[in-house]
PDB file of N, CA and C in Angstrom:
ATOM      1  N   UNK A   1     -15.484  20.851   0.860  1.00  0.00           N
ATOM      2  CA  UNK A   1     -15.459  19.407   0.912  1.00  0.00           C
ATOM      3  C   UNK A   1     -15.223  18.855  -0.482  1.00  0.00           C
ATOM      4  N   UNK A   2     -14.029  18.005  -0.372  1.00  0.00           N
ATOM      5  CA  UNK A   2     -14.066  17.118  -1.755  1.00  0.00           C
ATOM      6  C   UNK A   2     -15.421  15.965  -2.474  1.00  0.00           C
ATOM      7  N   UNK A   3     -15.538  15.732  -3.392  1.00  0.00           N
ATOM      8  CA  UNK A   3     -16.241  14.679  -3.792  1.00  0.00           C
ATOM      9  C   UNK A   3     -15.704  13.174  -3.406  1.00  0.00           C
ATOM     10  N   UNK A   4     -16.778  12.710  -3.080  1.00  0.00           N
ATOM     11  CA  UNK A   4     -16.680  11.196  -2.032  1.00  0.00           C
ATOM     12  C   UNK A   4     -16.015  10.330  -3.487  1.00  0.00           C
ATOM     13  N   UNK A   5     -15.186   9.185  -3.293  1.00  0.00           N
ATOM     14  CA  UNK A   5     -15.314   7.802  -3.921  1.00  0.00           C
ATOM     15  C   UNK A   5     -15.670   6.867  -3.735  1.00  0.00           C
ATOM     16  N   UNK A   6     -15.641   5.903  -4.464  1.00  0.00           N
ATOM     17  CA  UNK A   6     -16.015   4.523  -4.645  1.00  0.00           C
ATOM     18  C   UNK A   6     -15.474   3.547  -4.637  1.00  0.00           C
ATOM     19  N   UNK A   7     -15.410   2.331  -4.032  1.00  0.00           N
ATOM     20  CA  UNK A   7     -14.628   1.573  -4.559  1.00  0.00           C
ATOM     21  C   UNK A   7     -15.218   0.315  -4.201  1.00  0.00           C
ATOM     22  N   UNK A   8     -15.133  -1.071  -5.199  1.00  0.00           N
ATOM     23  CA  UNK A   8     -15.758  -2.130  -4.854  1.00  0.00           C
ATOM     24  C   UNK A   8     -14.827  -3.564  -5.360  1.00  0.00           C
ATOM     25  N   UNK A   9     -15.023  -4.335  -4.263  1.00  0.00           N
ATOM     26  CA  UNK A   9     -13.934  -5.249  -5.062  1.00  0.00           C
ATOM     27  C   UNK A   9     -14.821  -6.602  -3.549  1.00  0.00           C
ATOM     28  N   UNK A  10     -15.054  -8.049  -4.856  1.00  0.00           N
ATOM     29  CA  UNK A  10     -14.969  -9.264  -4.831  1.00  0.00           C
ATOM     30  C   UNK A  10     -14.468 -10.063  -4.434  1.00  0.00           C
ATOM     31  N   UNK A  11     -14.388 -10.746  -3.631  1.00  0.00           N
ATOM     32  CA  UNK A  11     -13.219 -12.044  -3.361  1.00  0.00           C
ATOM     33  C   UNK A  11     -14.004 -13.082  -2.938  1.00  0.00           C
ATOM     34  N   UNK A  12     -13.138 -14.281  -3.764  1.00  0.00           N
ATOM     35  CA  UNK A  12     -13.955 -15.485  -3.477  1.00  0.00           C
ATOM     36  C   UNK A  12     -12.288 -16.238  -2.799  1.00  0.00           C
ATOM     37  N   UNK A  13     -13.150 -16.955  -1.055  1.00  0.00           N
ATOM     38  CA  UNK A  13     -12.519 -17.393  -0.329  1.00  0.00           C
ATOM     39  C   UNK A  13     -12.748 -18.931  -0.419  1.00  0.00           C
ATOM     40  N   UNK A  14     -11.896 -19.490   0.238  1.00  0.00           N
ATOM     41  CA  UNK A  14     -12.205 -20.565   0.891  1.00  0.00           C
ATOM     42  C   UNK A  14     -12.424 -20.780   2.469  1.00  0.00           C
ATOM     43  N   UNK A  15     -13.723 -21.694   2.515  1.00  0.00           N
ATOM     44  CA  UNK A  15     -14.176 -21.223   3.999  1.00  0.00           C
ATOM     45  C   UNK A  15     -13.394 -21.137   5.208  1.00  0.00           C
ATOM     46  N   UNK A  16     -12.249 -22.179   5.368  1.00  0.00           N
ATOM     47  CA  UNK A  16     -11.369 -22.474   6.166  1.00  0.00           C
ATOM     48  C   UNK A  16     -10.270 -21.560   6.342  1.00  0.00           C
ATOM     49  N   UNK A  17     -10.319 -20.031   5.147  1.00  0.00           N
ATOM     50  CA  UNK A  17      -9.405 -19.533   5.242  1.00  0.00           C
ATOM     51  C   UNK A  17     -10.061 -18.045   5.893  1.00  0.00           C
ATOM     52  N   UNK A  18     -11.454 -17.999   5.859  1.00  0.00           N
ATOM     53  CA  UNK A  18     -12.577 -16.873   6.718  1.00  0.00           C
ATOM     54  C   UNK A  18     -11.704 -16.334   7.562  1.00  0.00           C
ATOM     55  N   UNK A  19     -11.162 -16.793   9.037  1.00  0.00           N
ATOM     56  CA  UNK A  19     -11.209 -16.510  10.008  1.00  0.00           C
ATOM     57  C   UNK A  19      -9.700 -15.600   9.968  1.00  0.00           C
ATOM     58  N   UNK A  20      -8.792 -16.015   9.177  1.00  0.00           N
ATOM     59  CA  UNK A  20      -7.348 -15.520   9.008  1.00  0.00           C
ATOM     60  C   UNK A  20      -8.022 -14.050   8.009  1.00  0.00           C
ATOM     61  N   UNK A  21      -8.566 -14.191   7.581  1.00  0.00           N
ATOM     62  CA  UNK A  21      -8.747 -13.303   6.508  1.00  0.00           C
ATOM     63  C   UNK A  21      -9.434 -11.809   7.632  1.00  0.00           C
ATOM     64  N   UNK A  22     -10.140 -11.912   8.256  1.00  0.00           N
ATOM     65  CA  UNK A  22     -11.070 -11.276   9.466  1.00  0.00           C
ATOM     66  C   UNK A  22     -10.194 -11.166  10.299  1.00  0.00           C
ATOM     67  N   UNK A  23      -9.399 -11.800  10.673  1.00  0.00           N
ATOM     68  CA  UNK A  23      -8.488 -11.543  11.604  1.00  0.00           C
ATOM     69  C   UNK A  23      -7.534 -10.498  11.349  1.00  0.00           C
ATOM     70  N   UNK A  24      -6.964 -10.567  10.129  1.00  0.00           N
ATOM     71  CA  UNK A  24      -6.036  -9.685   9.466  1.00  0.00           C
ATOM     72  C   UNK A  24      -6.793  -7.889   8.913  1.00  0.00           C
ATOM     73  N   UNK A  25      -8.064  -7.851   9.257  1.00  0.00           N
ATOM     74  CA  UNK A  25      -8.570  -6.884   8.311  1.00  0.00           C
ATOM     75  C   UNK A  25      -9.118  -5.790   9.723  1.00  0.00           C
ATOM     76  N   UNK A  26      -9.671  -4.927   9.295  1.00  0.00           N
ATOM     77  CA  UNK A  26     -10.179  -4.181   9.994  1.00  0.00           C
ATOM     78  C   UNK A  26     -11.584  -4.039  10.805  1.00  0.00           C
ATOM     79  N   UNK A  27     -12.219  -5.539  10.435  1.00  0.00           N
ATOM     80  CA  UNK A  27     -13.490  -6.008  10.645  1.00  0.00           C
ATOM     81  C   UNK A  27     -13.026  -7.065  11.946  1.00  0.00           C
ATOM     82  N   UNK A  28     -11.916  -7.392  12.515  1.00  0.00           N
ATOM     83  CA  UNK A  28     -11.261  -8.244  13.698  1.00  0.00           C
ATOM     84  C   UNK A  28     -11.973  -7.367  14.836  1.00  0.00           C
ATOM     85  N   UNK A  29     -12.756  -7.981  15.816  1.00  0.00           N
ATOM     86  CA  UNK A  29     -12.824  -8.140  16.932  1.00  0.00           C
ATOM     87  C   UNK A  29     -14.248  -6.666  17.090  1.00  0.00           C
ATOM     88  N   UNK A  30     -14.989  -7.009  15.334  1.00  0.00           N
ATOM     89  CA  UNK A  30     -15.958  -5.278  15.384  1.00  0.00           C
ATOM     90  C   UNK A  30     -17.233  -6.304  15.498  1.00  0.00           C
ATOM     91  N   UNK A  31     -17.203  -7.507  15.653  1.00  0.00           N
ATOM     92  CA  UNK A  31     -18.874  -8.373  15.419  1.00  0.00           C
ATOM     93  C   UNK A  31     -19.520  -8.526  14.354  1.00  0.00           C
ATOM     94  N   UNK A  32     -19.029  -9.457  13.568  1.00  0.00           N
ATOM     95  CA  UNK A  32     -19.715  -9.395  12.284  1.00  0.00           C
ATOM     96  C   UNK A  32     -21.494  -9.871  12.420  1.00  0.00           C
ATOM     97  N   UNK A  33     -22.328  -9.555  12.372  1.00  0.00           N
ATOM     98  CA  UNK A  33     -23.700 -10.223  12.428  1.00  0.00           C
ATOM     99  C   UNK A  33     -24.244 -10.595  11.021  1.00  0.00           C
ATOM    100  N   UNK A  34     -25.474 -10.979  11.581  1.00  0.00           N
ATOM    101  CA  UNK A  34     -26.639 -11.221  10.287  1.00  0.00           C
ATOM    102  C   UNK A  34     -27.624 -10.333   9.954  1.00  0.00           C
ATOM    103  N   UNK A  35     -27.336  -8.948  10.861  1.00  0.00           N
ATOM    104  CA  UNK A  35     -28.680  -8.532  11.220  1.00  0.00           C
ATOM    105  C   UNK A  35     -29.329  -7.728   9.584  1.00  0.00           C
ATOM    106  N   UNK A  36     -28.102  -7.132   8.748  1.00  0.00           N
ATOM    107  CA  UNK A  36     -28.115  -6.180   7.811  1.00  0.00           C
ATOM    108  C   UNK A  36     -27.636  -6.888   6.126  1.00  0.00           C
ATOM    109  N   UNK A  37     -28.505  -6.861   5.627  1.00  0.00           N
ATOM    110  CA  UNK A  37     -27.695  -7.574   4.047  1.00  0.00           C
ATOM    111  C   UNK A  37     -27.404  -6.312   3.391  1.00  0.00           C
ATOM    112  N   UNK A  38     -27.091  -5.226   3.804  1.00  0.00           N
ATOM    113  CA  UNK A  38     -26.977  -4.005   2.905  1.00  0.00           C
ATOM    114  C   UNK A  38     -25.566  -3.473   2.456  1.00  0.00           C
ATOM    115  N   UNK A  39     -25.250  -3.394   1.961  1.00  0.00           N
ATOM    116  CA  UNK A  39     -23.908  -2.571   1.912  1.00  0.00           C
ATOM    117  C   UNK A  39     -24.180  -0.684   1.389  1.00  0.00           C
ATOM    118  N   UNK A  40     -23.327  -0.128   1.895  1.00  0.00           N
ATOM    119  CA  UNK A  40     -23.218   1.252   1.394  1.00  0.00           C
ATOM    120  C   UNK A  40     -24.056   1.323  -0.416  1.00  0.00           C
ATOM    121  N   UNK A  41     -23.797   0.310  -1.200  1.00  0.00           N
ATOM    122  CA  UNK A  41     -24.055   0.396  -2.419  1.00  0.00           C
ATOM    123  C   UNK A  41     -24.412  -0.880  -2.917  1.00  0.00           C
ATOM    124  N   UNK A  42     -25.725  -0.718  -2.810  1.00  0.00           N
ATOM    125  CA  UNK A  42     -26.279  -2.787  -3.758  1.00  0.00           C
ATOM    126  C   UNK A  42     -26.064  -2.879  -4.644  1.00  0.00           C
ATOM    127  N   UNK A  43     -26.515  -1.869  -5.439  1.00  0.00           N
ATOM    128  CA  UNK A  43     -26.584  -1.764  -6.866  1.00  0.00           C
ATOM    129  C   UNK A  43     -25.534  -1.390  -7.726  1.00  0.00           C
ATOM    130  N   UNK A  44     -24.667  -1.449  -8.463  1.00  0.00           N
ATOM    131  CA  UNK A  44     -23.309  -0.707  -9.281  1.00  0.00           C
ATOM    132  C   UNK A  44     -23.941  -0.567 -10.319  1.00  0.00           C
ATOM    133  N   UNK A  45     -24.487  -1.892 -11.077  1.00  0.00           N
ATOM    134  CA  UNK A  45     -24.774  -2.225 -12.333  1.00  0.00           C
ATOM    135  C   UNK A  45     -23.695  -3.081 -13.212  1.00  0.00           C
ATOM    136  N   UNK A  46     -23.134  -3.741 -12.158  1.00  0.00           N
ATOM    137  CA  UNK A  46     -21.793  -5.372 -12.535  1.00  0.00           C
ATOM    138  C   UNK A  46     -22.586  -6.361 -12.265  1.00  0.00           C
ATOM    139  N   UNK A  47     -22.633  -7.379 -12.935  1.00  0.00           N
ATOM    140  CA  UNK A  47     -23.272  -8.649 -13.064  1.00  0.00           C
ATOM    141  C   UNK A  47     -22.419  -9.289 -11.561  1.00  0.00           C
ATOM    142  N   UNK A  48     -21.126  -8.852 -11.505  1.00  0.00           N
ATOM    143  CA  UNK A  48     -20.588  -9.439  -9.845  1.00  0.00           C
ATOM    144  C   UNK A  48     -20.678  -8.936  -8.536  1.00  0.00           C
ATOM    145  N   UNK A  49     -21.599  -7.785  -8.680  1.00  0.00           N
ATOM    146  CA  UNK A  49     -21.846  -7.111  -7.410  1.00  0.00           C
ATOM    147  C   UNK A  49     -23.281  -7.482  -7.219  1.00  0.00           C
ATOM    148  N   UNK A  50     -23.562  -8.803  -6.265  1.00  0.00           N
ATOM    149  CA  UNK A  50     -25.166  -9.033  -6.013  1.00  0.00           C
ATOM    150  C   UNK A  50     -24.902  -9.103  -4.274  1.00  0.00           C
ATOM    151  N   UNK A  51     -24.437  -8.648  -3.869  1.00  0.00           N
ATOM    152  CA  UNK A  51     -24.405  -8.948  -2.328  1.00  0.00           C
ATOM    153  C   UNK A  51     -25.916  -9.256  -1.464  1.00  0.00           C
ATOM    154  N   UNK A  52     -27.227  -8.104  -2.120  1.00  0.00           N
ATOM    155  CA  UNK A  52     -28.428  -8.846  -1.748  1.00  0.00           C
ATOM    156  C   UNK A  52     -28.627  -9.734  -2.151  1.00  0.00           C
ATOM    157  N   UNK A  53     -28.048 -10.755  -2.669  1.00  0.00           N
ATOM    158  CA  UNK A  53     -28.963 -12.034  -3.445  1.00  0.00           C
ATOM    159  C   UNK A  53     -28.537 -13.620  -2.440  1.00  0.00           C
ATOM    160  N   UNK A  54     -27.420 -13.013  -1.159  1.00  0.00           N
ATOM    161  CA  UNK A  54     -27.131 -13.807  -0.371  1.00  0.00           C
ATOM    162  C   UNK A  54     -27.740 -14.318   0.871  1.00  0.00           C
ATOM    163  N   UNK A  55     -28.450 -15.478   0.879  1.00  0.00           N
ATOM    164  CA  UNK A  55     -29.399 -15.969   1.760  1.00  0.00           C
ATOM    165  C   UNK A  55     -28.908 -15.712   3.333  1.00  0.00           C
ATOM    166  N   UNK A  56     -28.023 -16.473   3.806  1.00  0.00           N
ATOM    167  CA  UNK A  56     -27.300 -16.642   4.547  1.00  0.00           C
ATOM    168  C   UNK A  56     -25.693 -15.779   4.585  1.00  0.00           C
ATOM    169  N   UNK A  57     -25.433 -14.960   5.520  1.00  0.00           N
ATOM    170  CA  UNK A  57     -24.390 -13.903   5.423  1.00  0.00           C
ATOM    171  C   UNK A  57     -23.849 -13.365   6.724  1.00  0.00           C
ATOM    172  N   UNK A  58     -22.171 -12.615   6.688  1.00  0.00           N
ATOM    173  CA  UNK A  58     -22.554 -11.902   7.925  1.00  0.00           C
ATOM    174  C   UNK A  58     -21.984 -10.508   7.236  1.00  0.00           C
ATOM    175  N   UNK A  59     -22.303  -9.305   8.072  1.00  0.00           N
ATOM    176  CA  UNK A  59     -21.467  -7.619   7.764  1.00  0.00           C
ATOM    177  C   UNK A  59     -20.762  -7.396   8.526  1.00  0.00           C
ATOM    178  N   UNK A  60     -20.749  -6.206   8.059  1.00  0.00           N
ATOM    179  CA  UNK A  60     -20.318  -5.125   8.846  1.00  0.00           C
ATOM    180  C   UNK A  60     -20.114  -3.860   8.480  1.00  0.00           C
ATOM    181  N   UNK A  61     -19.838  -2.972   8.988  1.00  0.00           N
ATOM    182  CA  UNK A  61     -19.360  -1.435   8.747  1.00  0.00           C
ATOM    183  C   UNK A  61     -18.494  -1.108   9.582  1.00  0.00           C
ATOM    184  N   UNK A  62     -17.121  -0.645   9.338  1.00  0.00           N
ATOM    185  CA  UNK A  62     -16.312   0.103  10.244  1.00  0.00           C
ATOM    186  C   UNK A  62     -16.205   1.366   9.403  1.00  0.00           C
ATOM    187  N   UNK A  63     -15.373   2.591  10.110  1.00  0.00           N
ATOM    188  CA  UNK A  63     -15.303   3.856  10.043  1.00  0.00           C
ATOM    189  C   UNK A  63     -13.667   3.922  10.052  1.00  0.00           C
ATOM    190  N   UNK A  64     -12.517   4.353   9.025  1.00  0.00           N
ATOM    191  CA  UNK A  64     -11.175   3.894   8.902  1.00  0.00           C
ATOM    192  C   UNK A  64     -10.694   5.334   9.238  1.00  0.00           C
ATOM    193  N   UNK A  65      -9.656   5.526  10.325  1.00  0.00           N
ATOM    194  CA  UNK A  65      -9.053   6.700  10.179  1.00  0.00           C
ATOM    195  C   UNK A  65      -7.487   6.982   9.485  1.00  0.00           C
ATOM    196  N   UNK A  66      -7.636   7.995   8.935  1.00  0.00           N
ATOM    197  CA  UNK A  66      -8.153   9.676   9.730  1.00  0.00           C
ATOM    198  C   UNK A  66      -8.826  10.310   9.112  1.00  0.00           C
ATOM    199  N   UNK A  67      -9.588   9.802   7.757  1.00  0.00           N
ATOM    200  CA  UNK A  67     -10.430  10.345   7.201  1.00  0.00           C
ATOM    201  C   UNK A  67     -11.822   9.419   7.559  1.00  0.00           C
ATOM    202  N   UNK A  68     -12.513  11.078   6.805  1.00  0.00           N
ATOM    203  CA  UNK A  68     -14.475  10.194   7.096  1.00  0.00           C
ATOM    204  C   UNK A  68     -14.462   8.951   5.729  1.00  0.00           C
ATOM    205  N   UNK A  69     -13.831   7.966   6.196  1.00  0.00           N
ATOM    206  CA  UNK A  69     -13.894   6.779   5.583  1.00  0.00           C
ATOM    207  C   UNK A  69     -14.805   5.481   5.725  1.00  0.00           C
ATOM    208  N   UNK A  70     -14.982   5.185   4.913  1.00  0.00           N
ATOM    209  CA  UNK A  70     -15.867   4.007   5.737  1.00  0.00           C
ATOM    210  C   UNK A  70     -16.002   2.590   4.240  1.00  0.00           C
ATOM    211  N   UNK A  71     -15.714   1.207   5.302  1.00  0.00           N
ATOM    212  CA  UNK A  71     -15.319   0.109   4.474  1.00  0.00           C
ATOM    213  C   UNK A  71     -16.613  -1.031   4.918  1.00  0.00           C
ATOM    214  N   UNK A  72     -17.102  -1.284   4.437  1.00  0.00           N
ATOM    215  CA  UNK A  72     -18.092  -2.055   4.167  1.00  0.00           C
ATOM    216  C   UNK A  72     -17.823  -3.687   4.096  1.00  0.00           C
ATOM    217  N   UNK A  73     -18.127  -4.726   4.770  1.00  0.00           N
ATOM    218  CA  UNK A  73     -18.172  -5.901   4.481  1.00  0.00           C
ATOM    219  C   UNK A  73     -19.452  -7.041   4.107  1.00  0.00           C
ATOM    220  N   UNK A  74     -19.147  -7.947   3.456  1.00  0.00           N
ATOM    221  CA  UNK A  74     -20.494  -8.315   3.649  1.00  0.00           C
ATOM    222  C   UNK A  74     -20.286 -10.140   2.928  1.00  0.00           C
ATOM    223  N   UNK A  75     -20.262 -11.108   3.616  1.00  0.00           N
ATOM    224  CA  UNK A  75     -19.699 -12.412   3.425  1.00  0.00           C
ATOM    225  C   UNK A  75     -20.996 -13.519   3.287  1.00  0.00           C
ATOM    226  N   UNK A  76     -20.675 -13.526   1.738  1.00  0.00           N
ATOM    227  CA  UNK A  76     -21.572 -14.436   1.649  1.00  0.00           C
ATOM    228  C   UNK A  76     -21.680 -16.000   1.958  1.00  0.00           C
ATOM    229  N   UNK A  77     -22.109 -16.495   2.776  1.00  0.00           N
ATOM    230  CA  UNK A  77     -22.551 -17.955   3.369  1.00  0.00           C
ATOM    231  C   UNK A  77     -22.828 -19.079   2.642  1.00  0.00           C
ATOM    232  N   UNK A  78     -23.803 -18.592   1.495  1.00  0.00           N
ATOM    233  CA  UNK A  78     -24.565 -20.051   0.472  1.00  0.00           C
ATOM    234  C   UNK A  78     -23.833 -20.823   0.214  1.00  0.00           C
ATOM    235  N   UNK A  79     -22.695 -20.394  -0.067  1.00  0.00           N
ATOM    236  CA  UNK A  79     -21.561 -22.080  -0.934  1.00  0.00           C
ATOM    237  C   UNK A  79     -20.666 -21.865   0.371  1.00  0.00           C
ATOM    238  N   UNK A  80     -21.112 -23.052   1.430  1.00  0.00           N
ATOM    239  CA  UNK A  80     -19.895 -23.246   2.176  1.00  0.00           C
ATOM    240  C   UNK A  80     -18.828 -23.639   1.439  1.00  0.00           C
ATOM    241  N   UNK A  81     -18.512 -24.285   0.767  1.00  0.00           N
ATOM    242  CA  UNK A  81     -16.923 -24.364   0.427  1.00  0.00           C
ATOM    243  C   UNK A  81     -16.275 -23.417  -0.134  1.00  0.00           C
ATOM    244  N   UNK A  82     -17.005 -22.071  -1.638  1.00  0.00           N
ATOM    245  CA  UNK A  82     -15.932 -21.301  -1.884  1.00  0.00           C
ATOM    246  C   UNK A  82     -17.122 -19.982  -1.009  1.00  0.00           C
ATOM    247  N   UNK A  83     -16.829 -18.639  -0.208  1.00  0.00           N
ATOM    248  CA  UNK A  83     -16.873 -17.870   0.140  1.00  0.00           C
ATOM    249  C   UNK A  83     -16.839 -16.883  -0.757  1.00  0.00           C
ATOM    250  N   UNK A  84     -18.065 -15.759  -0.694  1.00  0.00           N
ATOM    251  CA  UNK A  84     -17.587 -14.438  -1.938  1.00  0.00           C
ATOM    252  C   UNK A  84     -17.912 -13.172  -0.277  1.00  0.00           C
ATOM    253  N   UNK A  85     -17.045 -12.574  -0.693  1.00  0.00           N
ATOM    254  CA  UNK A  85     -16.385 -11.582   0.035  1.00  0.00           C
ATOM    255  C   UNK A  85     -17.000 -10.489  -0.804  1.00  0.00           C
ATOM    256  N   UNK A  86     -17.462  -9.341  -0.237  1.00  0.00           N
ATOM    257  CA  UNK A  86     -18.183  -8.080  -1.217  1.00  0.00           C
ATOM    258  C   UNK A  86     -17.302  -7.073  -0.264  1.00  0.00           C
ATOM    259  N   UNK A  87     -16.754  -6.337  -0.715  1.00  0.00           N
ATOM    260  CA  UNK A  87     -16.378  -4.815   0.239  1.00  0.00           C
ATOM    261  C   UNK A  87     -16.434  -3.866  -0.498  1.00  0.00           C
ATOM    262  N   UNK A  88     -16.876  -3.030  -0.138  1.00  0.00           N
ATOM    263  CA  UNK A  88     -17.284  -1.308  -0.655  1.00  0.00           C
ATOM    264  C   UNK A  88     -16.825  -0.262   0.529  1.00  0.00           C
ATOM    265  N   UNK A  89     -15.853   0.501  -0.390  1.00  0.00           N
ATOM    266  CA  UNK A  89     -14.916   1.485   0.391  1.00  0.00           C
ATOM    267  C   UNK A  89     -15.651   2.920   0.023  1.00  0.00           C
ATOM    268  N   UNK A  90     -15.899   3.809   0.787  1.00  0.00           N
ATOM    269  CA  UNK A  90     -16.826   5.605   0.751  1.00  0.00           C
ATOM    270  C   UNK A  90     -15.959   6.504   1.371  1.00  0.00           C
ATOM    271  N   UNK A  91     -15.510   6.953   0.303  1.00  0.00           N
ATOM    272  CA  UNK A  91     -14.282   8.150   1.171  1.00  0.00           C
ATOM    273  C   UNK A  91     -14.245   9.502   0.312  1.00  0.00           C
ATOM    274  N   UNK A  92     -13.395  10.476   0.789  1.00  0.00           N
ATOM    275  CA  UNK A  92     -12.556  10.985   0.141  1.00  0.00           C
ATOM    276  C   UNK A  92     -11.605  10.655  -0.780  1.00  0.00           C
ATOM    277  N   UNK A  93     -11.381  11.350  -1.506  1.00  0.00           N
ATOM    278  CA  UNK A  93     -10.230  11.551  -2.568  1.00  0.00           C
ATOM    279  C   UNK A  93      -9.040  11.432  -1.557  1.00  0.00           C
ATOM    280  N   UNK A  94      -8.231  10.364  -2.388  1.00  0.00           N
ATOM    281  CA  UNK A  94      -6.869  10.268  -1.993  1.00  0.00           C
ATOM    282  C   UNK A  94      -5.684  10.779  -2.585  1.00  0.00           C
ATOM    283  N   UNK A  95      -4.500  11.580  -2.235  1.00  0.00           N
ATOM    284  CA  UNK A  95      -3.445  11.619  -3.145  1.00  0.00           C
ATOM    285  C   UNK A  95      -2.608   9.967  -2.759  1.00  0.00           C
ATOM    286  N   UNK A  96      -2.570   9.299  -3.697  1.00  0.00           N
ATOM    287  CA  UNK A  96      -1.869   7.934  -3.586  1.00  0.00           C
ATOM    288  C   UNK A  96      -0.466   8.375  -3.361  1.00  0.00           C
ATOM    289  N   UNK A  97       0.269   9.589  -4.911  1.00  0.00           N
ATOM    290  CA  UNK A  97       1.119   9.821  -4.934  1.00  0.00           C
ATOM    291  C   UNK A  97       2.006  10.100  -3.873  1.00  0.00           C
ATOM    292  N   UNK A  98       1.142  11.169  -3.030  1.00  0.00           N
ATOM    293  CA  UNK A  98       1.919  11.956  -1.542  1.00  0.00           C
ATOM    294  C   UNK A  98       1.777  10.860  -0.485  1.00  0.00           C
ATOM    295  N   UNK A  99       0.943   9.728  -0.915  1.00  0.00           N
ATOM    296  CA  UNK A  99       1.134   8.698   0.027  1.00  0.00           C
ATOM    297  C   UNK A  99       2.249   8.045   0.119  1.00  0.00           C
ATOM    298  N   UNK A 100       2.941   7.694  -0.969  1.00  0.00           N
ATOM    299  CA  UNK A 100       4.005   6.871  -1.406  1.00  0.00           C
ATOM    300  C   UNK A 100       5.462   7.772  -0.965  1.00  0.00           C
ATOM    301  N   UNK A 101       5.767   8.921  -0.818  1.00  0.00           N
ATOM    302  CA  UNK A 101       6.983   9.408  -0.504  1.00  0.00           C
ATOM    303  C   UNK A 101       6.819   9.221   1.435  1.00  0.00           C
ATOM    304  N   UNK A 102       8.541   8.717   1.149  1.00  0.00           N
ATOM    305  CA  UNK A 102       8.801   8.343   2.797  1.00  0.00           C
ATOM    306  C   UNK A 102       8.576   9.865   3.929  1.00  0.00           C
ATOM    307  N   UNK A 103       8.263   9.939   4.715  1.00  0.00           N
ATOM    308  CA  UNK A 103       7.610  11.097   5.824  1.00  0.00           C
ATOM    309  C   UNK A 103       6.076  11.694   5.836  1.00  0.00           C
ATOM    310  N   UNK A 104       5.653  11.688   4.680  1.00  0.00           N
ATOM    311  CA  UNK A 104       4.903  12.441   4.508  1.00  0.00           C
ATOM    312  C   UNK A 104       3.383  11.531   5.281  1.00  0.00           C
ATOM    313  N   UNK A 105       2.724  11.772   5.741  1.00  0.00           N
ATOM    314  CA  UNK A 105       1.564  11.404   5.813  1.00  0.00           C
ATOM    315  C   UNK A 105      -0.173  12.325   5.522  1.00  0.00           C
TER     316      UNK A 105
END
């Protein structure tokens, strides 16, 4: 087995644009709830990764194939007008490179 990665990345939305954004992603039609404020990883140690510090929120977790992948959501609520978006990706090692030539998958 390879060693797992990491990956974490921010986005600040606007609220009205939520639903296109969910719609387009891999979190469409999986139930986002309230039930969990956790993500795969709270802590990094970035002053922009606080995803627990969000009162009001919804998640999720899906599982991405064809690897044991897994993408994390987690939408923060407090400022209805701008939206911060947290996602944390747990996978395998990727070759990007062998991704990029046409046939190969």
């Amino acid at each position: 087995m390879g060693r797992d990665y990491f990956a974490y990345l921010t986005i600040k939305i606007k609220a009205n644009d939520l639903e296109d954004f969910i719609g387009k992603s891999p979190f469409a039609h999986k139930g986002l709830d309230s039930k969990v404020s956790r993500l795969m990883s709270d802590d990094i140690g970035k002053s922009w990764w606080r995803p627990t510090s969000s009162k009001k929120f919804l998640s999720k977790q899906v599982r991405l194939p064809p690897y044991s992948t897994f993408l994390g959501i987690l939408i923060d609520l407090d400022n209805p007008d701008e939206l911060t978006i947290y996602l944390d990706y747990t996978g395998p090692s990727i070759n990007f490179e062998k991704l990029k030539k046409p046939g190969v998958n």
